[in-house]
Protein backbone atom coordinates (compact mmCIF):
# COMPACT_ATOMS: atom_id res chain seq x y z
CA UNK A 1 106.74 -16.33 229.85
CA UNK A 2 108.64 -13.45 231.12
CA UNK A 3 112.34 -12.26 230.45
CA UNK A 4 113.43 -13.39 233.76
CA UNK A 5 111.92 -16.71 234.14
CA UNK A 6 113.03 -17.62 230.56
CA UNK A 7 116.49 -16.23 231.73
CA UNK A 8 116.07 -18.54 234.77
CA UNK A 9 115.34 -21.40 232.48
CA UNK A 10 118.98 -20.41 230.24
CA UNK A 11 120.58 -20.69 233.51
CA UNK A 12 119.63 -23.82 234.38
CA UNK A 13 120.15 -25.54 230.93
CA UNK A 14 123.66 -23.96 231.05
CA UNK A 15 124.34 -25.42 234.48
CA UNK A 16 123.02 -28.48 233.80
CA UNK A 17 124.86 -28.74 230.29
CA UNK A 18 128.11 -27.71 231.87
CA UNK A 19 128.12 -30.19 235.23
CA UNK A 20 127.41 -33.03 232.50
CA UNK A 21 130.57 -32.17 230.68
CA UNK A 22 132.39 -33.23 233.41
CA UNK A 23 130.45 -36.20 233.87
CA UNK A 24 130.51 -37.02 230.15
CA UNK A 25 134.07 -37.61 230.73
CA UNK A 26 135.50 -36.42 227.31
CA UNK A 27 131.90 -37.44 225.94
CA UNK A 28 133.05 -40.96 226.40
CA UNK A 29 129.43 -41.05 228.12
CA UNK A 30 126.28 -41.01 226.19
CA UNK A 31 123.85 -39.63 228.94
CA UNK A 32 125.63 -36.64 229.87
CA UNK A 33 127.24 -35.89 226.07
CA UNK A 34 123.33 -35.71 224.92
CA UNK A 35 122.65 -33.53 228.04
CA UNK A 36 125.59 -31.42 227.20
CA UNK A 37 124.11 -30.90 223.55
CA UNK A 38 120.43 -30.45 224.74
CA UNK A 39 121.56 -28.44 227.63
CA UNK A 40 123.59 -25.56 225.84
CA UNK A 41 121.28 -25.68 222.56
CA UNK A 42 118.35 -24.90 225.68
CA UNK A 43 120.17 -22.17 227.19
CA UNK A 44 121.28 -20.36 223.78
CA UNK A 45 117.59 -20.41 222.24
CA UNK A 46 116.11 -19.29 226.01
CA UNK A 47 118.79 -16.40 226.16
CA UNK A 48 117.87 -15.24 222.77
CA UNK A 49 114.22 -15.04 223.23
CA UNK A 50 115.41 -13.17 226.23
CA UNK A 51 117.48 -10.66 224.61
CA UNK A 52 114.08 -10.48 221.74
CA UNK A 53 112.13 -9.61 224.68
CA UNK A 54 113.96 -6.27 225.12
CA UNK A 55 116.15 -7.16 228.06
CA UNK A 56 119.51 -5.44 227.48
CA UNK A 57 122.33 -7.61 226.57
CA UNK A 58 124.70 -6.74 229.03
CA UNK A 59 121.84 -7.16 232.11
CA UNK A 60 121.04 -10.17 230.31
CA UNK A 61 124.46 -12.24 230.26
CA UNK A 62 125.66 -10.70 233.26
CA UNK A 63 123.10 -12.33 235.38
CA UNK A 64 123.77 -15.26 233.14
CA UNK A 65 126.97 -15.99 233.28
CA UNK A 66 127.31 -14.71 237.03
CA UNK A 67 124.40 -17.40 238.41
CA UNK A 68 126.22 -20.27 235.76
CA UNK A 69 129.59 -19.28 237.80
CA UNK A 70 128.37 -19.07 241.58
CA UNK A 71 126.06 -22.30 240.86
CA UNK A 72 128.74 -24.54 239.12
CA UNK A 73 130.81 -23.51 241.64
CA UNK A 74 128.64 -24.78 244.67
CA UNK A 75 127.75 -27.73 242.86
CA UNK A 76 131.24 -28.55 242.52
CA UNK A 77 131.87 -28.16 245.89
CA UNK A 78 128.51 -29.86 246.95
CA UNK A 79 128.12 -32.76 245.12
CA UNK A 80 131.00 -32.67 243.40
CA UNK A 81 133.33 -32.88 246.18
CA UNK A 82 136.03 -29.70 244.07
CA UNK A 83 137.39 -27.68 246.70
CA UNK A 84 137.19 -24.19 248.22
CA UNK A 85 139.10 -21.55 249.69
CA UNK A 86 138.24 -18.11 251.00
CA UNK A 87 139.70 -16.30 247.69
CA UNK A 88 137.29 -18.68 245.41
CA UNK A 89 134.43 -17.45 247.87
CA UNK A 90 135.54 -13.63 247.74
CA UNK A 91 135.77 -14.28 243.94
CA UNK A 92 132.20 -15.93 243.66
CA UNK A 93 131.43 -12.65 245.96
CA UNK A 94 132.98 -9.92 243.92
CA UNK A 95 131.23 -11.64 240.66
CA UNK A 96 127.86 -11.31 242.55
CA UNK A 97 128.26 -7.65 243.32
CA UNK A 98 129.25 -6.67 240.24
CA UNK A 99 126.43 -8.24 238.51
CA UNK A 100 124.08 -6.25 241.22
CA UNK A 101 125.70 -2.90 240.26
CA UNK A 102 125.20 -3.66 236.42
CA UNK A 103 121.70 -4.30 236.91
CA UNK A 104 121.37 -1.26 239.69
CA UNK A 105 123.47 0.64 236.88
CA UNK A 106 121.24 -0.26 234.01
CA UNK A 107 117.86 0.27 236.10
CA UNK A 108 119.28 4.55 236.54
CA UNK A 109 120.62 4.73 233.19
């Protein structure tokens, strides 16, 4: 499996983990507590096979944590009902674009 799908794969355990700790309700639910557990315990093991697999760190968790912000985010809004303004959308922005000039950055270095 490459770096990036397995990356993809952290990324979606961490989302998932983290929109079931608000479900979990103070893990006063069951369901979502185990898919907190399972979820994060996913994503840490996928990002460290990542990082084994020679992607730098700081490429690595930058695209990490930038996707887990921007997607937690929508879902929130989404399904989730949280809301938005224009500064949390510039923010999600900015996050975005920085990520893209790490990874441009990292790519000339």
């Amino acid at each position: 499996m490459g770096a990036y799908l397995l990356l993809a794969l952290a990324i979606a355990a961490e989302v998932s983990a983290t929109i079931s700790l608000k479900l979990s309700e103070g893990f006063s639910k069951v369901g979502p507590s185990i898919i907190v557990v399972v979820g994060y315990a996913i994503a840490f093991v996928a990002l460290a096979r990542v990082l084994k697999m020679g992607l730098a760190v700081g490429v690595a968790y930058a695209i990490w944590a930038a996707a887990g912000v921007a997607l937690v985010a929508i879902i929130g809004v989404v399904f989730l009902k949280e809301p938005v303004n224009a500064a949390m959308i510039a923010g999600l922005a900015l996050v975005i674009g920085g990520v893209v000039l790490i990874e441009v950055g990292s790519a000339s270095a």
